[in-house]
N, C-alpha and C. Protein backbone atom coordinates (compact mmCIF):
# COMPACT_ATOMS: atom_id res chain seq x y z
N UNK A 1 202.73 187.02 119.94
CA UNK A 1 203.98 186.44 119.40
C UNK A 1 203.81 185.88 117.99
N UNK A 2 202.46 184.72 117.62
CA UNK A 2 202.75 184.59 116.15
C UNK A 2 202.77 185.81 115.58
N UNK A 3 202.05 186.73 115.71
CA UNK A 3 202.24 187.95 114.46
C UNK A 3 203.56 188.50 114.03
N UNK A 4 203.85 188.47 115.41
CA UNK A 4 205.64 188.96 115.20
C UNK A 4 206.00 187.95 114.12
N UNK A 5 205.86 186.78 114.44
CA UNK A 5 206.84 185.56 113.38
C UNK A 5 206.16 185.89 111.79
N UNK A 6 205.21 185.77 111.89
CA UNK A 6 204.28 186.44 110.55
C UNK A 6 204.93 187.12 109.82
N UNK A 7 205.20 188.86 110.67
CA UNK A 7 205.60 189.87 109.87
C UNK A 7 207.01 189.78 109.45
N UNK A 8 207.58 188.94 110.51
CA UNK A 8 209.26 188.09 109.78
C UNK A 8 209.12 187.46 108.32
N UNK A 9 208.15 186.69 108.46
CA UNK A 9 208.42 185.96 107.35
C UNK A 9 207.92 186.62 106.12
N UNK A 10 206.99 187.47 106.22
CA UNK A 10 206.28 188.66 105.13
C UNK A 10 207.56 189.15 104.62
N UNK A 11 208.69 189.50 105.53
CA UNK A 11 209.20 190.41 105.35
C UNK A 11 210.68 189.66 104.43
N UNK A 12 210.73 188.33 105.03
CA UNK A 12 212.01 187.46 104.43
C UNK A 12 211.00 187.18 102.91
N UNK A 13 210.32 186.58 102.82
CA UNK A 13 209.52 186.59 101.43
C UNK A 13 209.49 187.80 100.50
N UNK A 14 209.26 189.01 100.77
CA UNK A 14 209.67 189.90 100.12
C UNK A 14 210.71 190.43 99.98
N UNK A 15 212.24 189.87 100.77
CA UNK A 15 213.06 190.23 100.59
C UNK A 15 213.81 188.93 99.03
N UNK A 16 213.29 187.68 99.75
CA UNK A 16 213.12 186.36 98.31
C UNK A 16 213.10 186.94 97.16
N UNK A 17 211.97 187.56 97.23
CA UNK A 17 211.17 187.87 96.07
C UNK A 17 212.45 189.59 95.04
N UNK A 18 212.58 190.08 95.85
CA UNK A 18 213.66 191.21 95.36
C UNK A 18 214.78 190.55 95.27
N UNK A 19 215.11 189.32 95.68
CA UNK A 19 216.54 189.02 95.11
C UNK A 19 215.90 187.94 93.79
N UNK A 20 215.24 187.63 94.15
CA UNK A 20 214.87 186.76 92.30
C UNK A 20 214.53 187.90 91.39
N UNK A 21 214.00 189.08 91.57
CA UNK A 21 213.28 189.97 90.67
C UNK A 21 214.85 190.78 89.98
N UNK A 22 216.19 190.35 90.95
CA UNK A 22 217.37 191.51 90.51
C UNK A 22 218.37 189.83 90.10
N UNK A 23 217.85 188.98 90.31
CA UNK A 23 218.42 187.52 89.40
C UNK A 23 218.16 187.64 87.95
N UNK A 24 216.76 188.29 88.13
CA UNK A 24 216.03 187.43 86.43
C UNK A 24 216.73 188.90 85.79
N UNK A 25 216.70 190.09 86.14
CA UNK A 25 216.84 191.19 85.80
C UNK A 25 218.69 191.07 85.14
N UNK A 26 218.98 190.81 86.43
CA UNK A 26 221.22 190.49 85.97
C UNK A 26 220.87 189.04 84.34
N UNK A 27 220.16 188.20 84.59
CA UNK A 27 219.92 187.31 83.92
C UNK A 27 219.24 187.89 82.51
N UNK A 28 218.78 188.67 82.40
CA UNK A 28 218.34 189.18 81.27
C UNK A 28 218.85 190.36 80.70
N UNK A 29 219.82 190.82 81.54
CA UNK A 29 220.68 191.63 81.10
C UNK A 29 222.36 191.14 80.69
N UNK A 30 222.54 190.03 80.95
CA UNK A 30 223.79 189.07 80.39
C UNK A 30 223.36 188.60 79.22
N UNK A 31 221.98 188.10 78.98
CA UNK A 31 221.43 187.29 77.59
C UNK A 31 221.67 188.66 76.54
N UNK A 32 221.23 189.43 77.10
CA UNK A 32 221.43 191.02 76.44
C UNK A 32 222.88 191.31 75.57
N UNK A 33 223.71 191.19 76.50
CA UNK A 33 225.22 191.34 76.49
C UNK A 33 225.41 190.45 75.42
N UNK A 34 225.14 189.14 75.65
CA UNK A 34 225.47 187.94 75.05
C UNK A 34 224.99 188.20 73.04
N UNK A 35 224.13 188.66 73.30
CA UNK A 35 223.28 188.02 72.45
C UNK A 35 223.25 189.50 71.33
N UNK A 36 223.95 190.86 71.68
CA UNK A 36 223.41 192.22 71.64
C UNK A 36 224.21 192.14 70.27
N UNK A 37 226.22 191.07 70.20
CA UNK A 37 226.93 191.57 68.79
C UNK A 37 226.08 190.76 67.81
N UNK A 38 225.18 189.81 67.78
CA UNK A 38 224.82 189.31 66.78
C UNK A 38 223.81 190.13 66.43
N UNK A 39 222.59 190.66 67.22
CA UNK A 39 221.66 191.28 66.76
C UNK A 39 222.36 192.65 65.99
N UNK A 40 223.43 193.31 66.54
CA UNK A 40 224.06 194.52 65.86
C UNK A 40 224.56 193.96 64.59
N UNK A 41 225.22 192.63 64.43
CA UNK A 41 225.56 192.50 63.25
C UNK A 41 224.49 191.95 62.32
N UNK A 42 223.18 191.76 62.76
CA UNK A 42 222.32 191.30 61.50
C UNK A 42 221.70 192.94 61.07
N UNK A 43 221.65 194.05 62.32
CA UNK A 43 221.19 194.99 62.21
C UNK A 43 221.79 196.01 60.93
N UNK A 44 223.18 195.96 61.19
CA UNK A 44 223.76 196.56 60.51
C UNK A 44 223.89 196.33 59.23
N UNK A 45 223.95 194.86 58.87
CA UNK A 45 223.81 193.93 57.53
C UNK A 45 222.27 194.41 56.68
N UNK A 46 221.46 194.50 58.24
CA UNK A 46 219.88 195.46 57.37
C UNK A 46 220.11 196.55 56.63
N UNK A 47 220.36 197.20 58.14
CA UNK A 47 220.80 198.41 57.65
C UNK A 47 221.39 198.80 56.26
N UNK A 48 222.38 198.46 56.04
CA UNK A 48 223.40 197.93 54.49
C UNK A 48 222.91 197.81 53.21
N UNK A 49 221.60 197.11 53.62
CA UNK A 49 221.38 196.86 52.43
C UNK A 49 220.12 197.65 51.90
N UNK A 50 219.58 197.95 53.13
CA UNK A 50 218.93 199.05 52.74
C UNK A 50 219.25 200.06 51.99
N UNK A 51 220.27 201.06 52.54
CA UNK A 51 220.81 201.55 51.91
C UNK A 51 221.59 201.38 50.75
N UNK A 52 222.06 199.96 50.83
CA UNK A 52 222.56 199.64 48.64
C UNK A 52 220.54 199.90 48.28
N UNK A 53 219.81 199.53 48.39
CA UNK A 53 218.98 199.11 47.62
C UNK A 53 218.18 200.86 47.14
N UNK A 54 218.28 201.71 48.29
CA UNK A 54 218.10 203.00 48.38
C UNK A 54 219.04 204.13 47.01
N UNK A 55 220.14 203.53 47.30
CA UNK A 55 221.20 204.02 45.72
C UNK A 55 220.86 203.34 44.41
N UNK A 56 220.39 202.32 44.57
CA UNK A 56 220.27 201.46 43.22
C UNK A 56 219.01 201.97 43.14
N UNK A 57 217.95 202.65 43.56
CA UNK A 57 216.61 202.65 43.44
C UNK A 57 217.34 204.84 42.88
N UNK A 58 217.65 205.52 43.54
CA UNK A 58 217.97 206.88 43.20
C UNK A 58 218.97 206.96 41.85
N UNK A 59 219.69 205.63 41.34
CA UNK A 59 220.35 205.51 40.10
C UNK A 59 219.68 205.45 39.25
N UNK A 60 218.67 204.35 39.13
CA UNK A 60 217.83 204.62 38.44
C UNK A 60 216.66 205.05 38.17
């Protein structure tokens, strides 16, 4: 009989463990969401100026 209770609880612990592993996962995929228009808008602002600096460099 303990083993039985054992392999219960092995089994509720690894089920713990897959709902925190798809928490941190939803959780790091909202920071994502959150966080994705600013990185696009500094990206693009790179981007930008790269390319001015790319024309001003082929002008002259």
């Amino acid at each position: 009989m303990p083993q039985k209770t054992n392999i219960n609880n092995s089994n509720t612990a690894i089920k713990v463990f897959n709902i925190q592993k798809k928490a941190i996962k939803y959780s790091l995929l909202s920071t994502a969401v959150l966080f994705s228009p600013i990185f696009y808008l500094f990206y693009s602002k790179a981007l930008f100026s790269k390319i001015q600096s790319r024309r001003f460099v082929m002008l002259a």
